[in-house]
Protein backbone atom coordinates (compact mmCIF):
# COMPACT_ATOMS: atom_id res chain seq x y z
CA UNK A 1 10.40 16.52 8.72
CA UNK A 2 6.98 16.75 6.65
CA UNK A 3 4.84 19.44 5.64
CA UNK A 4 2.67 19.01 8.56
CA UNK A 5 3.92 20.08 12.33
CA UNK A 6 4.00 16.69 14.86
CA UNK A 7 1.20 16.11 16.49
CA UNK A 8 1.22 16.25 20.41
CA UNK A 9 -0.11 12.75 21.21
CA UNK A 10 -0.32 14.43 24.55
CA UNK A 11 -2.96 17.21 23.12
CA UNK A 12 -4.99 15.29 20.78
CA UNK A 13 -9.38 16.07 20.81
CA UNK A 14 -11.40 13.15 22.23
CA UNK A 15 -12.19 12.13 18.64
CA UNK A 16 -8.23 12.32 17.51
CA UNK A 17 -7.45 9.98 20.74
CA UNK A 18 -10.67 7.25 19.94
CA UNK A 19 -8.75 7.05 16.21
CA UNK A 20 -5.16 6.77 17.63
CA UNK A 21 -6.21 4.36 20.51
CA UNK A 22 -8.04 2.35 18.01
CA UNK A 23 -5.03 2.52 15.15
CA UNK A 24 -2.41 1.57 18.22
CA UNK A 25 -4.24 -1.13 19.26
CA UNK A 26 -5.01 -3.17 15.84
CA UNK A 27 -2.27 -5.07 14.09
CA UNK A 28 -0.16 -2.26 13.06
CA UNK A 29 0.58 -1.53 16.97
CA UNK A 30 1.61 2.03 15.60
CA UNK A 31 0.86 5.72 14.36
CA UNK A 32 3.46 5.22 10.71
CA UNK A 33 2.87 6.77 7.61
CA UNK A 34 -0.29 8.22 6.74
CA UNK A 35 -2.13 7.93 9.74
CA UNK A 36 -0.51 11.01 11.92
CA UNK A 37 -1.83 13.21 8.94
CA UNK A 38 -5.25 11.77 8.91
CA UNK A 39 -5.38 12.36 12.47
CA UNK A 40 -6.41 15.98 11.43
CA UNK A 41 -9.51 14.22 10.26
CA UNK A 42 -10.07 11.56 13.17
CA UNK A 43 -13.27 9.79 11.20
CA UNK A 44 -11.20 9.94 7.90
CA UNK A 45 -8.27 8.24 9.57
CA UNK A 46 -10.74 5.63 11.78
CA UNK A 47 -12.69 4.77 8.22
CA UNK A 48 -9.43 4.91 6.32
CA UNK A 49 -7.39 2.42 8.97
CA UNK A 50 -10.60 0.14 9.08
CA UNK A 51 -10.05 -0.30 5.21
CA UNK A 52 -6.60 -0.64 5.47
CA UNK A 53 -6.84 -3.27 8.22
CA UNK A 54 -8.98 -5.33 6.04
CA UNK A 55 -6.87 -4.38 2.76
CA UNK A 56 -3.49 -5.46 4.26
CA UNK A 57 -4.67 -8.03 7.11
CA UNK A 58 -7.71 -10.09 6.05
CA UNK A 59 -7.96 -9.66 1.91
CA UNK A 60 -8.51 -12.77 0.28
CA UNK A 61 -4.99 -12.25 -1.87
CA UNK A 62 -2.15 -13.56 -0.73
CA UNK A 63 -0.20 -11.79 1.12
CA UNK A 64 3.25 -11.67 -1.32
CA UNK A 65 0.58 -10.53 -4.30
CA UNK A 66 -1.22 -7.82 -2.45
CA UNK A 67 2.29 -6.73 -1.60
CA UNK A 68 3.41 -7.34 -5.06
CA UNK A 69 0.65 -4.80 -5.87
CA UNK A 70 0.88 -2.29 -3.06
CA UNK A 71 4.90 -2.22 -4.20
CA UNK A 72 3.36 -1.51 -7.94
CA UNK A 73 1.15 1.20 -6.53
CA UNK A 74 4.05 2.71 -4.40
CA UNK A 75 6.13 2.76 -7.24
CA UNK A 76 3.66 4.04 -10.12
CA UNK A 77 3.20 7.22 -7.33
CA UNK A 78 7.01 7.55 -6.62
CA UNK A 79 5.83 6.99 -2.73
CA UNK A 80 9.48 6.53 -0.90
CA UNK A 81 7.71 5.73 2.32
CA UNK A 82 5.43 3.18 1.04
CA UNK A 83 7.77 1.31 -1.03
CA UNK A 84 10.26 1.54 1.38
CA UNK A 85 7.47 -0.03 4.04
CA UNK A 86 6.34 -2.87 1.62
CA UNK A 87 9.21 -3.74 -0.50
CA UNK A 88 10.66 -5.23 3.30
CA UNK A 89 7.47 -6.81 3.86
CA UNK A 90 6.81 -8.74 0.07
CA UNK A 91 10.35 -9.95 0.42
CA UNK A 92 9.30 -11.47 3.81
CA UNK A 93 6.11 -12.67 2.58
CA UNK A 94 7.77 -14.49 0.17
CA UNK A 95 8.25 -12.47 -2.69
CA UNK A 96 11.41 -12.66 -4.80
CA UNK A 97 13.40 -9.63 -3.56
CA UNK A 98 14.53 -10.37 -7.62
CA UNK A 99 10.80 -9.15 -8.68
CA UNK A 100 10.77 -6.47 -5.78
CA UNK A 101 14.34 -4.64 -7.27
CA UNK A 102 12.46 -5.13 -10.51
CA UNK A 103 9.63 -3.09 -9.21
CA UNK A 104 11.85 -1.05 -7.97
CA UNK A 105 13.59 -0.19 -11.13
CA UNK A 106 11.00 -0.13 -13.54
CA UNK A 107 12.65 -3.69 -15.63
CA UNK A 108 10.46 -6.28 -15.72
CA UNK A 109 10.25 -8.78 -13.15
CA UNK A 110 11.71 -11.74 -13.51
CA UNK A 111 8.11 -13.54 -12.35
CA UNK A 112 8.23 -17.54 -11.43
CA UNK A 113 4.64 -18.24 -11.11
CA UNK A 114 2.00 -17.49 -13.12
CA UNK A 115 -0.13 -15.57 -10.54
CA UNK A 116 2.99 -13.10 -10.02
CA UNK A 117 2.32 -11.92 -13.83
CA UNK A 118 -1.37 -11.88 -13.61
CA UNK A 119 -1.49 -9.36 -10.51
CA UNK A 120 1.59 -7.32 -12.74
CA UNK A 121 -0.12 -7.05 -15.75
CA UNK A 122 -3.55 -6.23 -14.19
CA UNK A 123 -2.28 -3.40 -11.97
CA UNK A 124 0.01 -1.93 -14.32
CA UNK A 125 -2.38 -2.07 -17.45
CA UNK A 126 -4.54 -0.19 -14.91
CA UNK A 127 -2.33 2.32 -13.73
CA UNK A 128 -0.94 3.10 -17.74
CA UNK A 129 -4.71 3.02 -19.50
CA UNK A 130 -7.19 3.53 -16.35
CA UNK A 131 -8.78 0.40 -17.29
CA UNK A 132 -7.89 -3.22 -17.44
CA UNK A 133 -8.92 -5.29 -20.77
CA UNK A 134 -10.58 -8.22 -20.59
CA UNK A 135 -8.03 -10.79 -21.05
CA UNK A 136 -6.23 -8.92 -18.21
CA UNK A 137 -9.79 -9.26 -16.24
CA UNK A 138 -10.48 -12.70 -17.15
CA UNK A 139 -7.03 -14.06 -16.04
CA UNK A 140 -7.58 -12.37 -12.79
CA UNK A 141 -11.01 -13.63 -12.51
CA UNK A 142 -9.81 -17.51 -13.55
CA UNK A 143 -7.42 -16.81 -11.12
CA UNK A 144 -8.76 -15.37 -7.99
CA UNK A 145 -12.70 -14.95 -8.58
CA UNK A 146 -14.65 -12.31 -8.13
CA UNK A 147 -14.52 -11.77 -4.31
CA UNK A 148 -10.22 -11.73 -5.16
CA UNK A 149 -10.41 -9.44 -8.10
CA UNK A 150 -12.90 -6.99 -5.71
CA UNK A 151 -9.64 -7.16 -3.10
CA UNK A 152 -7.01 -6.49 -5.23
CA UNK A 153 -8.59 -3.45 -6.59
CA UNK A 154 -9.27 -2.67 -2.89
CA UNK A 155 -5.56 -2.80 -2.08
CA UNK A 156 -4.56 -0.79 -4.66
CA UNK A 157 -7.32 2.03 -4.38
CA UNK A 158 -6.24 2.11 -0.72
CA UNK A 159 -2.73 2.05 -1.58
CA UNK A 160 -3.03 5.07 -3.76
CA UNK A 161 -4.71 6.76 -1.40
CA UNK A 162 -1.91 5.97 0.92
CA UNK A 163 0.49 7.11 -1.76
CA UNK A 164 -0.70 10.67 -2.04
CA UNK A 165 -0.78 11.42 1.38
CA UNK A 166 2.95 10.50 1.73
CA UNK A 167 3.11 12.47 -0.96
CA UNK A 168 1.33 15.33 -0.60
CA UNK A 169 2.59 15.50 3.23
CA UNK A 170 5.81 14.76 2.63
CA UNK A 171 6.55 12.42 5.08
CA UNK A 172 10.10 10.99 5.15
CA UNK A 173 12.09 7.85 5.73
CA UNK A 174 13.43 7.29 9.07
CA UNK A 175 16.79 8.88 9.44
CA UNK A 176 19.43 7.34 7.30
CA UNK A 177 17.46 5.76 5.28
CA UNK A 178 17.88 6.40 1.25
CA UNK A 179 15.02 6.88 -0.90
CA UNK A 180 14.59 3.59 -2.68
CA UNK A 181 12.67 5.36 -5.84
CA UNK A 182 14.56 7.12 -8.61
């Protein structure tokens, strides 16, 4: 159970059931993870699920690197629900489940492509300094270009956001599930 008593999908305000309706009937096809405590705040959680649509469904990164990231984010913010959520769906976007137990763990990741360790080292320098240098910057720019660098900070500034309100709210795993983070 989290912090936060279930909503009543039953008894939600007009604004609460225009945010639900609209979160239900985009790609996620769900209320799951953050988005029953945003509900509190229906135009946080319709702004918040509009940039989350675009940050998981339509960023220019591909879709094993902007998990790669999100699972770095998750991780970095000891989010059991996240990582849990994205380490199954990097592995079936194509990301080594090797690199993902990496992630997992805290070893480094045994990366086969270049643009594995370019998304790594950017996020991580980031999330240990609060900055990125710029060889970091320029390998991500020679790499993805602006518009791609834009979306991977995107991702993860979305993904932390994500992070702390698991966090904060304390919302679990589904039953039986073990926490994946140490």
């Amino acid at each position: 159970m989290s912090r936060l008593a279930p909503l009543d999908l039953n008894k939600l305000t007009p604004e609460q059931k225009k945010a639900a309706d609209a979160i239900i009937a985009g790609p996620r096809g769900a209320l799951r993870g953050p988005f029953e405590p945003w509900l509190r705040r229906p135009e946080l959680a319709d702004l918040a699920q509009k940039l989350g649509e675009y940050c998981r469904f339509k960023s220019s990164l591909p879709k094993d690197l902007a998990e790669l990231a999100i699972c770095l984010i998750g991780r970095h913010f000891k989010a059991q629900y996240e990582f849990y959520a994205h380490a199954r769906l990097a592995k079936e976007a194509g990301l080594s489940p090797a690199i993902v137990e990496a992630v997992r763990t805290r070893a480094t990741p045994p990366f086969t492509r270049d643009v594995e360790r370019i998304v790594y080292d950017f996020v991580t320098e980031y999330l240990d300094t609060n900055r990125v240098a710029t060889p970091n910057y320029k390998r991500a720019i020679d790499a993805f270009g602006e518009p791609g660098v834009v979306d991977l900070v995107g991702v993860c500034g979305y993904y932390m956001l994500v992070s702390m309100t698991l966090n904060v709210f304390d919302l679990k795993l589904p039953p039986g599930e073990p926490e994946p983070l140490a």
